[in-house]
N, C-alpha and C. Protein backbone atom coordinates (compact mmCIF):
# COMPACT_ATOMS: atom_id res chain seq x y z
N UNK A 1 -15.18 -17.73 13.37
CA UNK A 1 -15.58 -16.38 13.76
C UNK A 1 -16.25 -15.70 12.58
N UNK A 2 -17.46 -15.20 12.94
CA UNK A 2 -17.88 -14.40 11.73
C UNK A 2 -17.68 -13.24 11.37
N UNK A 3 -17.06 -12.40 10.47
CA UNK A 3 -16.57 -11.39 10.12
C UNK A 3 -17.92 -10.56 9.07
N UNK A 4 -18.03 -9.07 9.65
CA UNK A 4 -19.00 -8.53 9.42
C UNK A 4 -18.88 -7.14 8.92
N UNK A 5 -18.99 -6.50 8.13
CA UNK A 5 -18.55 -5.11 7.60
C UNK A 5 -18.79 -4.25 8.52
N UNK A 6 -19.90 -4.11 9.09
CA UNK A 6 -20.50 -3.07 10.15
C UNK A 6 -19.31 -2.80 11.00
N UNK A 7 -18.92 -1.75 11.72
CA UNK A 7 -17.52 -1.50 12.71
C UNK A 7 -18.14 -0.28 13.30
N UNK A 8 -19.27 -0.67 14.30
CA UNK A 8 -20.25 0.42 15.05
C UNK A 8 -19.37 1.30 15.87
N UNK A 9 -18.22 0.74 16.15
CA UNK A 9 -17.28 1.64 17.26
C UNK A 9 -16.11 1.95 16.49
N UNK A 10 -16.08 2.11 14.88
CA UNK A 10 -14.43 2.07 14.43
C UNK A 10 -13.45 1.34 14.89
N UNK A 11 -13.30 0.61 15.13
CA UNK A 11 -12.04 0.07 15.63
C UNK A 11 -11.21 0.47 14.26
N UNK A 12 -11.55 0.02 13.38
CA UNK A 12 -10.52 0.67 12.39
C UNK A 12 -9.88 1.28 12.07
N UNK A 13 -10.53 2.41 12.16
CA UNK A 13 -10.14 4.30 11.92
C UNK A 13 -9.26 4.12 13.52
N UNK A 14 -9.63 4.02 14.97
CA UNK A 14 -9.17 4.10 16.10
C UNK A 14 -8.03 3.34 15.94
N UNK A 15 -7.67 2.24 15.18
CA UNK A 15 -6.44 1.07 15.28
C UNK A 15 -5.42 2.27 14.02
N UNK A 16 -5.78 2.26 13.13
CA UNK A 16 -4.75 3.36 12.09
C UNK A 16 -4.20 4.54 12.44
N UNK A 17 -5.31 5.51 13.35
CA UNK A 17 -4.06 6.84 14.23
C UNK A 17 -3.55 6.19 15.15
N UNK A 18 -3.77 5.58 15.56
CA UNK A 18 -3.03 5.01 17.35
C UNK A 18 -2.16 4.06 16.62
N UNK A 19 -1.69 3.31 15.62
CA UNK A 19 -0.76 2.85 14.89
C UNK A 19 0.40 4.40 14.43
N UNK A 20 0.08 4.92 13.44
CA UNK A 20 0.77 6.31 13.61
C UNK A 20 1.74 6.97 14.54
N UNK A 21 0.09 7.37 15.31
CA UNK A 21 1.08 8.39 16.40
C UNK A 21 2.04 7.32 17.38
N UNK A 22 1.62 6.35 17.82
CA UNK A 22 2.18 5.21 18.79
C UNK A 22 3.73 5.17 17.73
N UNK A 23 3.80 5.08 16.50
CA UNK A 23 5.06 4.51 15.87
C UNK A 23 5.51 5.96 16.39
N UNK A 24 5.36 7.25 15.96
CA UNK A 24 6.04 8.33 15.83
C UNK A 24 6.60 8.23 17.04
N UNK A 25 5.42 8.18 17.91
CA UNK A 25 5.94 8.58 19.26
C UNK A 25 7.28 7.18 19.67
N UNK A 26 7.35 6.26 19.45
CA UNK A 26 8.18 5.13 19.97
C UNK A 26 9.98 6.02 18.90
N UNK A 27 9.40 6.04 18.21
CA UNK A 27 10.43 6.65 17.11
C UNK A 27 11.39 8.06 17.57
N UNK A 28 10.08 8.47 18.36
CA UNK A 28 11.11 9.66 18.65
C UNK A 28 12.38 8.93 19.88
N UNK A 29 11.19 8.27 20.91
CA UNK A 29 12.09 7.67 22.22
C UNK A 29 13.22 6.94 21.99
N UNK A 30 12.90 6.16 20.72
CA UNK A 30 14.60 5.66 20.46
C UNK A 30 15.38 6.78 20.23
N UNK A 31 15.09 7.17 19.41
CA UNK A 31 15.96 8.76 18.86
C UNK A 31 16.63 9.21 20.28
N UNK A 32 15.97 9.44 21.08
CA UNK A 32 16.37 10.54 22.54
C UNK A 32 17.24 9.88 23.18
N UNK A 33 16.80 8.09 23.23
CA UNK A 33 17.56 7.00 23.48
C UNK A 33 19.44 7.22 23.38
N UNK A 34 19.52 7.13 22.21
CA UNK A 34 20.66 6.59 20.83
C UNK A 34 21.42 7.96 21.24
N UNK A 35 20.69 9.57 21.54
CA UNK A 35 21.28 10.47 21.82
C UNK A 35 22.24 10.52 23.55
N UNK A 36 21.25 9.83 24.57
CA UNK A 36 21.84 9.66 25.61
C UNK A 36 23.37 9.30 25.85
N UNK A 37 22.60 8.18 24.71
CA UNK A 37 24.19 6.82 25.09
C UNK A 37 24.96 7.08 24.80
């Protein structure tokens, strides 16, 4: 596969907040989780 610097659509920048917020957000649901039980 050839790997190319150019990233015309970010995937990069788009993969690093949606890494973030996706952890926060999973982070809280255990939290609310752990409170239920």
């Amino acid at each position: 596969m050839l790997w190319r610097n150019e990233d015309p659509l970010k995937w990069d920048e788009a993969a690093e907040e949606l890494k973030g917020s996706h952890f926060e957000e999973v982070k809280r649901m255990v939290e609310d989780y752990w409170k239920e039980v």
